[in-house]
PDB file of N, CA and C in Angstrom:
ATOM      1  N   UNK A   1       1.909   8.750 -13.562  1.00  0.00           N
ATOM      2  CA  UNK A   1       1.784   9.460 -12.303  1.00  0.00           C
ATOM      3  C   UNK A   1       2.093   8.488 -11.168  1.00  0.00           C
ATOM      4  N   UNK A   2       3.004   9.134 -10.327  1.00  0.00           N
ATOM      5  CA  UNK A   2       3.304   8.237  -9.202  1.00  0.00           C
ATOM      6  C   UNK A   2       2.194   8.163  -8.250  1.00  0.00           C
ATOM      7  N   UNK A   3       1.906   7.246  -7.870  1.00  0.00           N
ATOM      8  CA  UNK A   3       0.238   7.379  -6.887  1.00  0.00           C
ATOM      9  C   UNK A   3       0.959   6.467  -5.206  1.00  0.00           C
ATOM     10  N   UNK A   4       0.953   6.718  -4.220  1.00  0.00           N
ATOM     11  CA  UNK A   4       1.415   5.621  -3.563  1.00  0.00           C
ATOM     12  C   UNK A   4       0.327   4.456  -2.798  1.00  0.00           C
ATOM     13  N   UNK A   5       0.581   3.458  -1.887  1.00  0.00           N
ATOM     14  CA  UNK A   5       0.222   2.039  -1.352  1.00  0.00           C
ATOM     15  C   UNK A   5      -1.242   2.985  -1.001  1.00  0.00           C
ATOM     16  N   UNK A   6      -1.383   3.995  -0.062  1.00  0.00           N
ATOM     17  CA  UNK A   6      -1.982   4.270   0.756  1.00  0.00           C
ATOM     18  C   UNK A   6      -3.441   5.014  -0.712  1.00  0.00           C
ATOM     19  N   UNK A   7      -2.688   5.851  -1.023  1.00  0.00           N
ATOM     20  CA  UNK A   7      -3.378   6.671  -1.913  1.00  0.00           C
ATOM     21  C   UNK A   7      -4.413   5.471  -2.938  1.00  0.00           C
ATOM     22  N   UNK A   8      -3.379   4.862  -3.494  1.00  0.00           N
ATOM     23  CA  UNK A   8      -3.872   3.643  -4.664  1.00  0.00           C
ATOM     24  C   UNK A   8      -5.284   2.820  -3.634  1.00  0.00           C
ATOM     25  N   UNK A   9      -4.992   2.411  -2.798  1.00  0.00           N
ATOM     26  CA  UNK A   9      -6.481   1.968  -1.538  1.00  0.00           C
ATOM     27  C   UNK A   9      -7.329   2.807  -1.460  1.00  0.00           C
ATOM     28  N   UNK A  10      -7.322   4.137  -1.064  1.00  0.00           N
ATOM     29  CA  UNK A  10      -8.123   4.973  -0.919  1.00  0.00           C
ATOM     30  C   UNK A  10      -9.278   5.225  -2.472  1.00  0.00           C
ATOM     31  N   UNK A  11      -8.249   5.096  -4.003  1.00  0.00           N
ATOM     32  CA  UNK A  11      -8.559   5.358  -4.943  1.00  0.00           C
ATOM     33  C   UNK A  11      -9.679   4.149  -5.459  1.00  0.00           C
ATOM     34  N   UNK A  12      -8.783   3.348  -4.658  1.00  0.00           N
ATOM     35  CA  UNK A  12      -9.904   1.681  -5.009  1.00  0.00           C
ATOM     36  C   UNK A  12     -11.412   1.446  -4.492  1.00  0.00           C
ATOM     37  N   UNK A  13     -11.151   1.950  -3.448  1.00  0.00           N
ATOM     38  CA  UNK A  13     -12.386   2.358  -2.644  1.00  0.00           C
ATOM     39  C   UNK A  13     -13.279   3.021  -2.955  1.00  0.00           C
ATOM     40  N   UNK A  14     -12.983   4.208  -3.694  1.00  0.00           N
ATOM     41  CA  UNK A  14     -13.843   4.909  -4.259  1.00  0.00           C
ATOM     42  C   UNK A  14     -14.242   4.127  -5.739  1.00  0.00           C
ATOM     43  N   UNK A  15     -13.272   3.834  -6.100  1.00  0.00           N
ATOM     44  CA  UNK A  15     -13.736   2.990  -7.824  1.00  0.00           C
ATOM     45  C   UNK A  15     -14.879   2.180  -7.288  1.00  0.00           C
ATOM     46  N   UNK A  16     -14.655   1.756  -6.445  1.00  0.00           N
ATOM     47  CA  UNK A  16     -15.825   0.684  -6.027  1.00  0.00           C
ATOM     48  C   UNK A  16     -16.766   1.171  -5.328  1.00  0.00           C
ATOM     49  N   UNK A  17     -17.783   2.456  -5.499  1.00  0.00           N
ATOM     50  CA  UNK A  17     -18.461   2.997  -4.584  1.00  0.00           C
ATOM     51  C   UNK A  17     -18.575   3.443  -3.546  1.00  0.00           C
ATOM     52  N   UNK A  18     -17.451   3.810  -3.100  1.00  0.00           N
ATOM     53  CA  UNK A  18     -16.953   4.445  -1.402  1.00  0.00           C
ATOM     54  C   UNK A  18     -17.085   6.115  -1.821  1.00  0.00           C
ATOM     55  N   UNK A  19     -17.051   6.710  -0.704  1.00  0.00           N
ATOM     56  CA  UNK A  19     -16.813   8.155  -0.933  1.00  0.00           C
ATOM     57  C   UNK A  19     -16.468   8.799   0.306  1.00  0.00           C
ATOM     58  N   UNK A  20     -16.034  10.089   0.529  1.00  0.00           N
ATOM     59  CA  UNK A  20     -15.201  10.470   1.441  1.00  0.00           C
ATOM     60  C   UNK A  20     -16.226  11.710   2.153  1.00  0.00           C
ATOM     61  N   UNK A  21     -16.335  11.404   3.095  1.00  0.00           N
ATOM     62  CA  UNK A  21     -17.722  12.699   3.683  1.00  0.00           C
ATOM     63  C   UNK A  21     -16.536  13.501   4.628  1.00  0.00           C
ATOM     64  N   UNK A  22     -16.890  14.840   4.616  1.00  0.00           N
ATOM     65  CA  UNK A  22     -16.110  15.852   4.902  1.00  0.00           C
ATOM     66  C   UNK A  22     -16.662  16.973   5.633  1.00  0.00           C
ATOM     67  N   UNK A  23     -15.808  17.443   6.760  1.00  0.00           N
ATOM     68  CA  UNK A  23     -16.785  18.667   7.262  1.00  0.00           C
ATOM     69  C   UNK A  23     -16.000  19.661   7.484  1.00  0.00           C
ATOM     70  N   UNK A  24     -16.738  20.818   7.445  1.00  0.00           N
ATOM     71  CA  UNK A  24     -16.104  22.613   7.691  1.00  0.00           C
ATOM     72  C   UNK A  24     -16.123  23.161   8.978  1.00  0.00           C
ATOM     73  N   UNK A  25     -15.318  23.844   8.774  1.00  0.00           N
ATOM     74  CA  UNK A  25     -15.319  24.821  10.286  1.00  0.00           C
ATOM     75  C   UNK A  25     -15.952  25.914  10.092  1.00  0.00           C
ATOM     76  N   UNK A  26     -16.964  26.602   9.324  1.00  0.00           N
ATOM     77  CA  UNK A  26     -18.059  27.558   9.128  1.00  0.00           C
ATOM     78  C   UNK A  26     -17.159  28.246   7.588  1.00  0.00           C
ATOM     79  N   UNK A  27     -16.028  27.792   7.405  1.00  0.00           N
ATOM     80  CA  UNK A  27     -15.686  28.638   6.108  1.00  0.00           C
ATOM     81  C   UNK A  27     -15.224  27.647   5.127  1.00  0.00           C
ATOM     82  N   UNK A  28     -14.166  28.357   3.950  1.00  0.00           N
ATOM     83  CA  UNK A  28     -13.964  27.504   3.038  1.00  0.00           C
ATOM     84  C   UNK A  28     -13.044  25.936   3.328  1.00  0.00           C
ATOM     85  N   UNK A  29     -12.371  26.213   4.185  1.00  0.00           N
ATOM     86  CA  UNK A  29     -11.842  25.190   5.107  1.00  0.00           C
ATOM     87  C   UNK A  29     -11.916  23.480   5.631  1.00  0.00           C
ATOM     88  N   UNK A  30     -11.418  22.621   5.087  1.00  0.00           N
ATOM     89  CA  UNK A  30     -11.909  21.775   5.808  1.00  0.00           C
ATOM     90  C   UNK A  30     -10.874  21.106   6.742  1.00  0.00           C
ATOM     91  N   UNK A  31     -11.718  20.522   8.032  1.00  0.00           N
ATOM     92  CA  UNK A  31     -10.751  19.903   9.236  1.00  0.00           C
ATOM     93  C   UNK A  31     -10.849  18.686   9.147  1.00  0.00           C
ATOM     94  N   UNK A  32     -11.986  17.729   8.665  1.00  0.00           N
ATOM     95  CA  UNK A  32     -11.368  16.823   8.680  1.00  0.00           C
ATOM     96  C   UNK A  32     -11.986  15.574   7.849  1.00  0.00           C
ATOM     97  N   UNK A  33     -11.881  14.524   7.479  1.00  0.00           N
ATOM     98  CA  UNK A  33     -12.465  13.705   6.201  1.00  0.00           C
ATOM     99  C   UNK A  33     -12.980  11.816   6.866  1.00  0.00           C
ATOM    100  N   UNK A  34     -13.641  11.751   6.342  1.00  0.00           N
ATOM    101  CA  UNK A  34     -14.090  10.276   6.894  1.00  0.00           C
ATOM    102  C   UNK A  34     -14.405   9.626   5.633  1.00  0.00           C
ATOM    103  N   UNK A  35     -13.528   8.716   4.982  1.00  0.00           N
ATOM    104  CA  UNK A  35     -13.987   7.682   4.128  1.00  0.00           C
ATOM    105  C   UNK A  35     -14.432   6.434   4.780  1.00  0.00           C
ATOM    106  N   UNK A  36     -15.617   6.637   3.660  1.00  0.00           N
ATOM    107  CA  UNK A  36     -16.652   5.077   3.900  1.00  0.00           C
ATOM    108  C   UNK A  36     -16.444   4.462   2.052  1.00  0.00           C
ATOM    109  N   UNK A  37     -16.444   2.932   2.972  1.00  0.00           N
ATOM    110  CA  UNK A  37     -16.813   1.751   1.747  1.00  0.00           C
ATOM    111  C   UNK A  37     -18.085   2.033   1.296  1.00  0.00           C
ATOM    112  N   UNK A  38     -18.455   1.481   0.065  1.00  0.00           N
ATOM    113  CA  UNK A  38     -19.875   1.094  -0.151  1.00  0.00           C
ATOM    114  C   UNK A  38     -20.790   0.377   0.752  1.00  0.00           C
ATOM    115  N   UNK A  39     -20.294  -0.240   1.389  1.00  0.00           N
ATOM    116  CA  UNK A  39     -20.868  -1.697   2.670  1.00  0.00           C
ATOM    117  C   UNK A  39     -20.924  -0.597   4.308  1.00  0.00           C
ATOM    118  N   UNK A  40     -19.911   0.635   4.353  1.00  0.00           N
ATOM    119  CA  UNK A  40     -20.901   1.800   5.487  1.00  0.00           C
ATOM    120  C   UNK A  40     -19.722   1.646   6.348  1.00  0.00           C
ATOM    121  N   UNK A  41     -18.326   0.717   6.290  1.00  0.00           N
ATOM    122  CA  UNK A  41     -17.100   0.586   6.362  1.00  0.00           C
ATOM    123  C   UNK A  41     -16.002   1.665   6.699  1.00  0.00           C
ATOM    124  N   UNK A  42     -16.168   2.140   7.842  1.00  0.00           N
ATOM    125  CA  UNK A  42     -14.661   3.230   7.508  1.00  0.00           C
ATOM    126  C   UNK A  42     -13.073   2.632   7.210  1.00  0.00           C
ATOM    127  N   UNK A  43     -12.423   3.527   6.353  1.00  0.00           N
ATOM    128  CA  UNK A  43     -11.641   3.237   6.277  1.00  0.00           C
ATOM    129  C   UNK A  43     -10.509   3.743   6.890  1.00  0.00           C
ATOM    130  N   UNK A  44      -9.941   3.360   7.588  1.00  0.00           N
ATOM    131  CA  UNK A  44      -8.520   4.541   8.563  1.00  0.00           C
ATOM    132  C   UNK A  44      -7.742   4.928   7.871  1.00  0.00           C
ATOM    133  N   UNK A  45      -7.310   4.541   6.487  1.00  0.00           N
ATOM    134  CA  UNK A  45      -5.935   5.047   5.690  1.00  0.00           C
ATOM    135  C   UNK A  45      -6.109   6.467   5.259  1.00  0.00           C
ATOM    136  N   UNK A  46      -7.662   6.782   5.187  1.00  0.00           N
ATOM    137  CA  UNK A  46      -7.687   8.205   4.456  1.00  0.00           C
ATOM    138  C   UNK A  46      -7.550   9.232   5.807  1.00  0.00           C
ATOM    139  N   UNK A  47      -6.557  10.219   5.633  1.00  0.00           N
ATOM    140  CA  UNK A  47      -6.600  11.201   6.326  1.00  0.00           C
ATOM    141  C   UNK A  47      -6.302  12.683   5.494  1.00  0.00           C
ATOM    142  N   UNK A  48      -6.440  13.706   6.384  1.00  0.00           N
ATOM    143  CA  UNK A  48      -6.595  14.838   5.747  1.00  0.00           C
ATOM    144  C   UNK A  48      -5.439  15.566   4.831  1.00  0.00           C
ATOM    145  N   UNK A  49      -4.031  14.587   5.484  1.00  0.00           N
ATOM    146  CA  UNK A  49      -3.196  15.091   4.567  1.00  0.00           C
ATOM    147  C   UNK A  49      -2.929  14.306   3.326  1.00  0.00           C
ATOM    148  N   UNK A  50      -3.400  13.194   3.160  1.00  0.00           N
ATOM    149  CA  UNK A  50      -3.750  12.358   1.903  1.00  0.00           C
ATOM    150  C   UNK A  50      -4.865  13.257   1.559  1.00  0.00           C
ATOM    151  N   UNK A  51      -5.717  13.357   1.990  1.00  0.00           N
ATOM    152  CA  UNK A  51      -7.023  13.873   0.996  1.00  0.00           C
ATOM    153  C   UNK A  51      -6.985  15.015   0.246  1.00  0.00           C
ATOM    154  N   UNK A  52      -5.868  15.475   0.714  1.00  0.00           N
ATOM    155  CA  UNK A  52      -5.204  17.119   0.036  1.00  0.00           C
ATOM    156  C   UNK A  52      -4.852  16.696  -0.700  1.00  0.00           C
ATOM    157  N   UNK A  53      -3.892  15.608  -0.572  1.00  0.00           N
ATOM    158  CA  UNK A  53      -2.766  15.145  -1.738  1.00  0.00           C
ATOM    159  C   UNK A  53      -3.805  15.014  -3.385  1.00  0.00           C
ATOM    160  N   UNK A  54      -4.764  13.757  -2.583  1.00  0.00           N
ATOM    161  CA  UNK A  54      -5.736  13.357  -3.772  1.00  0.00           C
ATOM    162  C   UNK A  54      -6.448  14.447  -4.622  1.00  0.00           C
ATOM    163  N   UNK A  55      -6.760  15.421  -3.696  1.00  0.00           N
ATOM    164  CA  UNK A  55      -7.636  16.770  -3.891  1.00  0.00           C
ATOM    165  C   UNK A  55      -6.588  17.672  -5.028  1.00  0.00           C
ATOM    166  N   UNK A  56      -5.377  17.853  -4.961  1.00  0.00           N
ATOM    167  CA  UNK A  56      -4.328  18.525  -5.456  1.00  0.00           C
ATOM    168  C   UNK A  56      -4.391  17.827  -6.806  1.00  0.00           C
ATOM    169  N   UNK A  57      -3.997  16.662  -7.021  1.00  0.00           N
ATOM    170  CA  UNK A  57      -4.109  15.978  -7.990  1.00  0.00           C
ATOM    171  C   UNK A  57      -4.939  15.814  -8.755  1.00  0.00           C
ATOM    172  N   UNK A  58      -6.412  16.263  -8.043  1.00  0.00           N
ATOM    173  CA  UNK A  58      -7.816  16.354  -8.893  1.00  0.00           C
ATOM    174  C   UNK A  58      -8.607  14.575  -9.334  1.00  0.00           C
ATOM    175  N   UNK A  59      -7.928  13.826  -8.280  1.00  0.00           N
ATOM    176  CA  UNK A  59      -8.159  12.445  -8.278  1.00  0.00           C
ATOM    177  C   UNK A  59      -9.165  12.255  -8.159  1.00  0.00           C
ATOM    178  N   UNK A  60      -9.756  13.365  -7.001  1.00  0.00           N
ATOM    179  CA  UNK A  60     -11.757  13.091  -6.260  1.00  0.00           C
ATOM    180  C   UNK A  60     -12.140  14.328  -6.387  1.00  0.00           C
ATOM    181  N   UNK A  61     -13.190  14.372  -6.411  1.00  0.00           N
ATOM    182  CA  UNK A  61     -14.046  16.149  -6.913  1.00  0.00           C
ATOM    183  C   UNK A  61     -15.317  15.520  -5.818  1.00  0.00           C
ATOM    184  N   UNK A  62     -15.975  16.578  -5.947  1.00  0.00           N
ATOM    185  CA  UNK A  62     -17.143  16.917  -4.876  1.00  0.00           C
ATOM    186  C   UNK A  62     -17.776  18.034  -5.972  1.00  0.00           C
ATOM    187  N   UNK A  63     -18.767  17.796  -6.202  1.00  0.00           N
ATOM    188  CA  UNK A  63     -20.177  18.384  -6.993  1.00  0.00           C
ATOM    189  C   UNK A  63     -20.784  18.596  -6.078  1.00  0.00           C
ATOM    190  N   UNK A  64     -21.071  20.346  -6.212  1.00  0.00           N
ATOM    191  CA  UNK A  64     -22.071  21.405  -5.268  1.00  0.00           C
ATOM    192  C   UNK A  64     -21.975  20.950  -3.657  1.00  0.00           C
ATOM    193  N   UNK A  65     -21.162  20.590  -3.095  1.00  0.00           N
ATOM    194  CA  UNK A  65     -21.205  20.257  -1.240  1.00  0.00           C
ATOM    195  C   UNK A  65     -21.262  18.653  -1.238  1.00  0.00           C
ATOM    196  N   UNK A  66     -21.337  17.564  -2.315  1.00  0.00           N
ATOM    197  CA  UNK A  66     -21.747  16.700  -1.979  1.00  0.00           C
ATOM    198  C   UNK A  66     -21.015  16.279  -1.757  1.00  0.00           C
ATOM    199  N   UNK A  67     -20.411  14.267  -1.180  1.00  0.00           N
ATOM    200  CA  UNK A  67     -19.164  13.962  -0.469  1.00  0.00           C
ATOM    201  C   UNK A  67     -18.117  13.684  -2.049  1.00  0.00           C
ATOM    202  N   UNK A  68     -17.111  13.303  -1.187  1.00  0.00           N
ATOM    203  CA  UNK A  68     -16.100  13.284  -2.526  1.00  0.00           C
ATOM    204  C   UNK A  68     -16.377  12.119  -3.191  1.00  0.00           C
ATOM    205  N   UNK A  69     -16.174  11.982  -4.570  1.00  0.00           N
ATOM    206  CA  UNK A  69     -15.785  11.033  -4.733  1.00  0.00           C
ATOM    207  C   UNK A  69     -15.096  10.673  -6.218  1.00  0.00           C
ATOM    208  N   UNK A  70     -14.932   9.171  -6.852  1.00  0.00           N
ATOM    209  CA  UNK A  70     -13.458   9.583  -7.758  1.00  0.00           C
ATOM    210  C   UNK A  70     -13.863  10.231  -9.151  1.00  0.00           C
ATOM    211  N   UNK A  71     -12.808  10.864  -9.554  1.00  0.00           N
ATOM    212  CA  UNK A  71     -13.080  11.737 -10.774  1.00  0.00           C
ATOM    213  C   UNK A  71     -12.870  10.969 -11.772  1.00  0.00           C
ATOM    214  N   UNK A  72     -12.854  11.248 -13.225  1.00  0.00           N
ATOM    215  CA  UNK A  72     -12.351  10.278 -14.254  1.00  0.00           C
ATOM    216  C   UNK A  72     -10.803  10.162 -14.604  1.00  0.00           C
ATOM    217  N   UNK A  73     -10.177  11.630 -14.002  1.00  0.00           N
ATOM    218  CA  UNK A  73      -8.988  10.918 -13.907  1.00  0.00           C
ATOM    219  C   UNK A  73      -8.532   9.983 -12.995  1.00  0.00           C
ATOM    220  N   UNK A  74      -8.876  10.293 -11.689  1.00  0.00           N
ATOM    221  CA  UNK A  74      -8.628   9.113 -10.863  1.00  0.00           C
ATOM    222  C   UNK A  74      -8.676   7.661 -11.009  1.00  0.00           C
ATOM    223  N   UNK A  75     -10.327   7.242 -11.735  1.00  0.00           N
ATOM    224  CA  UNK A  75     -10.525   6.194 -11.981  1.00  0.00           C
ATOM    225  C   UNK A  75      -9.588   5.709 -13.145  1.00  0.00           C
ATOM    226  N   UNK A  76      -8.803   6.522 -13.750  1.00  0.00           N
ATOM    227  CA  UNK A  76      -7.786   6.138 -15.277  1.00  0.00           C
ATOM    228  C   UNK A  76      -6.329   5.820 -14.554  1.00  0.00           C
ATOM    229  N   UNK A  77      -6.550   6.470 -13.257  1.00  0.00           N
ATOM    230  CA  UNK A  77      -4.827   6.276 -12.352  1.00  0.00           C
ATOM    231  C   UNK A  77      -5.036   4.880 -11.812  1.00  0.00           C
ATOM    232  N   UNK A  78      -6.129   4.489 -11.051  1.00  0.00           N
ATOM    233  CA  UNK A  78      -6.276   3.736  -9.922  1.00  0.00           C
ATOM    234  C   UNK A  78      -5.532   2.234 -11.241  1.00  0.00           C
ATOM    235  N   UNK A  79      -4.692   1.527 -10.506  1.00  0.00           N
ATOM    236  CA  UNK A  79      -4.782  -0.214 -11.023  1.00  0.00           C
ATOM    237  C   UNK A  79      -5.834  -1.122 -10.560  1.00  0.00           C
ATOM    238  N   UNK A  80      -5.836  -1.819 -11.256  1.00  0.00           N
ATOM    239  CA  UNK A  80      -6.869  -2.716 -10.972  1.00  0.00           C
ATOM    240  C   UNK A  80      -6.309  -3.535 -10.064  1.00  0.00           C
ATOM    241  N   UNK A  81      -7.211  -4.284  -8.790  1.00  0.00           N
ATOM    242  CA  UNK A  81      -6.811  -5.269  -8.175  1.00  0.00           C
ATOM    243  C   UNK A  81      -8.273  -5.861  -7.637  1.00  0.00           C
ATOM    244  N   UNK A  82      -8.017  -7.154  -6.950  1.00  0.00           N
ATOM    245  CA  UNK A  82      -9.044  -7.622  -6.492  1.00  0.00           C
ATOM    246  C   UNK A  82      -9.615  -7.317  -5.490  1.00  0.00           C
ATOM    247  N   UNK A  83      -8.345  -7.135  -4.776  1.00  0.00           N
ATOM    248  CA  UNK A  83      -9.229  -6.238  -3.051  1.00  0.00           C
ATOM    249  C   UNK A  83      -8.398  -5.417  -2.901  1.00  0.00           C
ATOM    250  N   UNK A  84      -8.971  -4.689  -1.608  1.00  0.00           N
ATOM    251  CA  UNK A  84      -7.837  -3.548  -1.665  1.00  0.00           C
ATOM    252  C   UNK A  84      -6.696  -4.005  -0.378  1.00  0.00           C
ATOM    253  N   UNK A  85      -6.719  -5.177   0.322  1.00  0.00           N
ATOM    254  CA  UNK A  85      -5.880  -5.869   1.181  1.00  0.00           C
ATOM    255  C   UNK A  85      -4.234  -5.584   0.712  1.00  0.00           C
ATOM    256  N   UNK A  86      -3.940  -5.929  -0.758  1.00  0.00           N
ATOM    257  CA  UNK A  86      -2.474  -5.837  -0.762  1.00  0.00           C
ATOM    258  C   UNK A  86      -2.112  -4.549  -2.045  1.00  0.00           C
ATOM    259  N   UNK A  87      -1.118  -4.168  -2.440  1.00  0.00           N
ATOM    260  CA  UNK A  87      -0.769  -3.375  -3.366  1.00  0.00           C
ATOM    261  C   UNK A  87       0.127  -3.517  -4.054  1.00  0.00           C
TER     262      UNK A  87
END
């Protein structure tokens, strides 16, 4: 699976305890996404049209309303690296 620079960071982040908190406009809908590190860190790369992407792909799931975070396929896509600085 092709994953790209931006996506593969976002995915790392979550491997490492980050998760993506998300909010609605009163329906099924969402407007807009805020990933945090484990350390309380936002991250700017995640935005809503990546988070679709990831979401489409079934990379991050969300159990009953809670924030996103990575699925087991995701964690089988993501490469390993040491930080998420380069790709």
């Amino acid at each position: 699976m092709n994953i790209s620079r931006r996506e593969q960071r976002v995915l790392h982040v979550l491997a490492l305890g980050g998760r993506i908190l998300h909010e609605r406009a009163g329906g099924p809908k969402i407007i807009s996404v805020t990933c945090l590190t484990r350390d309380g860190a936002i991250l700017s790369d995640c935005d809503l049209p990546l988070f679709n992407r990831l979401r489409k792909r079934r990379l991050i799931e969300s159990k009953s309303g809670s924030p996103y975070r990575i699925s087991r396929r995701g964690r089988l896509s993501v490469r390993a690296q040491l930080d998420n600085k380069g790709a």
